[in-house]
Structures are given as C-alpha cells and as structure tokens.
Protein backbone atom coordinates (compact mmCIF):
# COMPACT_ATOMS: atom_id res chain seq x y z
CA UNK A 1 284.45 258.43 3.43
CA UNK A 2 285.24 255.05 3.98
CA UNK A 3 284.18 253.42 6.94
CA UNK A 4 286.84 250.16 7.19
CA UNK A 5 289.78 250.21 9.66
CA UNK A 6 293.24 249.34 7.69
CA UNK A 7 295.58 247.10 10.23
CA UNK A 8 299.06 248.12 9.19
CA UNK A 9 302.90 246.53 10.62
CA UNK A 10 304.43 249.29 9.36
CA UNK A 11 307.96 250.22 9.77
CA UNK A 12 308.01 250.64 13.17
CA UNK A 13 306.93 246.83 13.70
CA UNK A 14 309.85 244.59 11.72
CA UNK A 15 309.20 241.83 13.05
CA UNK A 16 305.26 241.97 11.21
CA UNK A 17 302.07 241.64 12.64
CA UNK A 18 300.49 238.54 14.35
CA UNK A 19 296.41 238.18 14.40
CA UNK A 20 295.60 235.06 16.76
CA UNK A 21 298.08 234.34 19.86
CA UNK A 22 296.71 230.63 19.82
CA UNK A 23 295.34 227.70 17.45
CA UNK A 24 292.36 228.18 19.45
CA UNK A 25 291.66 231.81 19.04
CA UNK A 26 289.27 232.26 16.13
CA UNK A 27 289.21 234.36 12.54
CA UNK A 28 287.05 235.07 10.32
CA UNK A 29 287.90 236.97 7.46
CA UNK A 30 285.01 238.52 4.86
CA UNK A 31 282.23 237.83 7.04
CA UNK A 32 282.30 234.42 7.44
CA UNK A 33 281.85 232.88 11.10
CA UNK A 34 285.14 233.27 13.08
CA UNK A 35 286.60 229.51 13.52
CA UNK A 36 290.15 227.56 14.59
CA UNK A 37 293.22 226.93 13.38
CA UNK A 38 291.69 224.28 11.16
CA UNK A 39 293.87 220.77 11.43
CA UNK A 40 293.09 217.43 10.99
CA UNK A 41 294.84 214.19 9.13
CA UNK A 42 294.12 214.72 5.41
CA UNK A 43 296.33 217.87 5.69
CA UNK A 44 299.31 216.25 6.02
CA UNK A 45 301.83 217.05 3.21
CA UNK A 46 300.95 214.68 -0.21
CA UNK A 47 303.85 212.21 -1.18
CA UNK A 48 303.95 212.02 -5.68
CA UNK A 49 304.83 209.06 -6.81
CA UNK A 50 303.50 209.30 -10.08
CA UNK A 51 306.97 209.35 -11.69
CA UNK A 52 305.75 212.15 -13.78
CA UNK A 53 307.23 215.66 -14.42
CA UNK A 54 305.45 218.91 -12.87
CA UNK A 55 304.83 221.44 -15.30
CA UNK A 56 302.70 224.80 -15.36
CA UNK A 57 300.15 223.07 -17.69
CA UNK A 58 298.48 219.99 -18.03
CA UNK A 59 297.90 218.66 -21.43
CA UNK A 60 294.82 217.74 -22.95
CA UNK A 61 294.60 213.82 -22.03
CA UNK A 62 292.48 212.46 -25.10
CA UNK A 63 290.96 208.78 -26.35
CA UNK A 64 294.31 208.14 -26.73
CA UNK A 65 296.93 208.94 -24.66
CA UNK A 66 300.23 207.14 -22.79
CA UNK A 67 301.40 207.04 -19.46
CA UNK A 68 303.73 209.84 -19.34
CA UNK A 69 301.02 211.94 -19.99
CA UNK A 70 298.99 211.19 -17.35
CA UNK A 71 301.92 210.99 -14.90
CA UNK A 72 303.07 214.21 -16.12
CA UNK A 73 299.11 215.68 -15.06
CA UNK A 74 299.28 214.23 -11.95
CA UNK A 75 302.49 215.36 -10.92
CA UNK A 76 301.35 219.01 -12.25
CA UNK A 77 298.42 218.99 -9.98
CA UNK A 78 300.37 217.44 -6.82
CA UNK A 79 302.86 219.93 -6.89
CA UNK A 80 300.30 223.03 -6.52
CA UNK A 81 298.58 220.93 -3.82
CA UNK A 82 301.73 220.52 -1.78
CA UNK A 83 302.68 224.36 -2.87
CA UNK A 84 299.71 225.19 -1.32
CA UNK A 85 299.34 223.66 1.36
CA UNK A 86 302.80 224.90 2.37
CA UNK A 87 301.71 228.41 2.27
CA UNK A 88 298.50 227.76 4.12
CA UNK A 89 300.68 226.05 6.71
CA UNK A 90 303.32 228.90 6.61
CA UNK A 91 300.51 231.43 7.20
CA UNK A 92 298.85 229.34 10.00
CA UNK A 93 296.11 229.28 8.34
CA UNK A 94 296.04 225.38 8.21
CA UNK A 95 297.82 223.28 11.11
CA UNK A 96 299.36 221.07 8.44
CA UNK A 97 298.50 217.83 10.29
CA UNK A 98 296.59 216.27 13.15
C-alpha cells in the first residue's frame, strides 16, 4: 500500500489549487529544505540581440564557421532561457526580478 498523500483540485475546485499564500512561506519539494519565493536581479527577463534566428537545434559550430551561425545558437539558447523563465515566473516558482 502506498504510503504518499496525493493533493488533488479536482472538479469541485475550478479555480485550481494554491500551495504558499505568500513569497515568504516556504516549499520544498523532493526532500530538499523548504525555502522562499526565490528572487533576485539576474532573474529579470534576458533581452537577444544577437540578430540571430531561434530554432529547435543548434548547429554544430566548427573551425570554421560565420556569424549567422553563431547568432542563430545564441538566439536558440536565449529563447529557452526566456521560455523558461516565464514558466518559472508563471508558476511562482521564481519572483522574476528583484
């Protein structure tokens, strides 16, 4: 028999379910040490300005290689940094910024 408790919204609760009333309040999930809302300045959303194109790969950047390319990598990562972060930030999981 298992011996976890299941949290559950359920239909009854359409609005969802809320775990923390406050940025203070702390959560731990998986055993770790219950913490914060963490925030601070380096979470504020990234700017690209790399003039590249996102894409869902990033090519192989060899000896020789041109600008676009590495633009193009760059942009690639930034957008699943700021994709991220959004989520984390939509979740209040992350403040977002100081």
């Amino acid at each position: 028999m298992a011996s976890y408790k299941t949290i559950e919204a359920g239909p009854s609760h359409s609005d969802g379910l809320q775990i923390g009333n406050a940025t203070s309040d702390l959560i731990g999930l998986y055993g770790v040490t219950p913490v914060d809302q963490p925030a601070g300045a380096a979470q504020v959303v990234i700017t690209d300005s790399s003039g590249g194109t996102a894409g869902d790969t990033i090519a192989a950047i060899g000896a020789t290689y041109d600008q676009a390319e590495v633009r193009n990598a760059v942009a690639t990562l930034a957008a699943k940094v700021i994709e991220l972060r959004r989520a984390l930030v939509e979740l209040g999981a992350i403040k977002g910024a100081a």
